[in-house]
Protein backbone atom coordinates (compact mmCIF):
# COMPACT_ATOMS: atom_id res chain seq x y z
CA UNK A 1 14.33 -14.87 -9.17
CA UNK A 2 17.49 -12.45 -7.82
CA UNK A 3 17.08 -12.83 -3.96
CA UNK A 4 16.31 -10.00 -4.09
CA UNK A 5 13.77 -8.19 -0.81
CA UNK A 6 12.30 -4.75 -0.93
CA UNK A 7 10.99 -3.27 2.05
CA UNK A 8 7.75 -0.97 1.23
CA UNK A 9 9.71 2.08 1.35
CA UNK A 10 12.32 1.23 -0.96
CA UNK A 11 9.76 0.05 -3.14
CA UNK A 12 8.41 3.33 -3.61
CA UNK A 13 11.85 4.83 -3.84
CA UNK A 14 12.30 2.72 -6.37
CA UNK A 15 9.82 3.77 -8.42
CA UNK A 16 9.84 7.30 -7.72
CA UNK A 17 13.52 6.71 -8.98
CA UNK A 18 12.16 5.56 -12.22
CA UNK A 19 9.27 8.14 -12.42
CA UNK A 20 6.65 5.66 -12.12
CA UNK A 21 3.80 5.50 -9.71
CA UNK A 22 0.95 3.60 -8.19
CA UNK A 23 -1.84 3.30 -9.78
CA UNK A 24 -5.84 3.05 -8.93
CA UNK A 25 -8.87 2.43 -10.51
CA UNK A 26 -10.70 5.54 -11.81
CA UNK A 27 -14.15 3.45 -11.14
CA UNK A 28 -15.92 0.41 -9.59
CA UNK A 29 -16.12 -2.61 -12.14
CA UNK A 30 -19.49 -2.85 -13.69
CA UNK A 31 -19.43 -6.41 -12.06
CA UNK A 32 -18.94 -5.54 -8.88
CA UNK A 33 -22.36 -7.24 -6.47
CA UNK A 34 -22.27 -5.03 -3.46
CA UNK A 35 -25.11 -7.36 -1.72
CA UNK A 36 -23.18 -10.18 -2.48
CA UNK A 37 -19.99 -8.39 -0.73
CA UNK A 38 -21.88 -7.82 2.33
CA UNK A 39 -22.89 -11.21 2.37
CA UNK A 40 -19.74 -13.05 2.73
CA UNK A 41 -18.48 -9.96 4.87
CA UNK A 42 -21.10 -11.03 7.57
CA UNK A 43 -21.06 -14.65 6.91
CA UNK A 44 -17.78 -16.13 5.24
CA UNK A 45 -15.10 -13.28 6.27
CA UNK A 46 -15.48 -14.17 10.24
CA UNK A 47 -14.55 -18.10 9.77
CA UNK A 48 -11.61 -17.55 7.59
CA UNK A 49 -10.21 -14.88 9.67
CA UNK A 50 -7.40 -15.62 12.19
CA UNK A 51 -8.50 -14.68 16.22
CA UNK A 52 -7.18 -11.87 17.69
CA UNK A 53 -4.22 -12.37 20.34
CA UNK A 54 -6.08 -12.96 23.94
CA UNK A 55 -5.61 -9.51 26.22
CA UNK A 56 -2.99 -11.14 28.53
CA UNK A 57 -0.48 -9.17 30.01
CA UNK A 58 2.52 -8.00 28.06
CA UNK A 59 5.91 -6.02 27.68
CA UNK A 60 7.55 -4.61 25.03
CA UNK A 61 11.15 -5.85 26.34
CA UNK A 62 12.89 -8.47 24.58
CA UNK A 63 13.56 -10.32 27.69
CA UNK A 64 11.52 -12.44 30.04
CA UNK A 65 10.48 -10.26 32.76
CA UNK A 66 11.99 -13.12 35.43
CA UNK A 67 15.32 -13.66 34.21
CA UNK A 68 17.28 -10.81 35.71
């Protein structure tokens, strides 16, 4: 709405500023199906996930290691 970006640490300046604070559940919802959890944990949660980067080699320069 005002452009506006916040990284995560001036988020929580930001509300520190205003004396405000995270907050967390004090307990689990009554809902809550832990078998069903682990079910789609073991079954759905591996298809939907990205893959991991393959172990190639790397470098943590900015520049190609062959253009110097």
């Amino acid at each position: 709405m005002f452009h506006t970006s916040y990284t995560v640490e001036g988020t929580w300046r930001l509300l520190k500023r205003h004396r405000w604070s995270w907050q967390q559940a004090t307990r689990r919802t009554i809902e809550r199906d832990d078998d069903a959890i682990e079910v789609w944990k073991k079954e759905t949660w591996p298809r939907v996930r990205p893959p991991r980067r393959s172990a190639g080699p790397g470098s943590s320069s900015r520049t190609k290691p062959g253009s110097r």
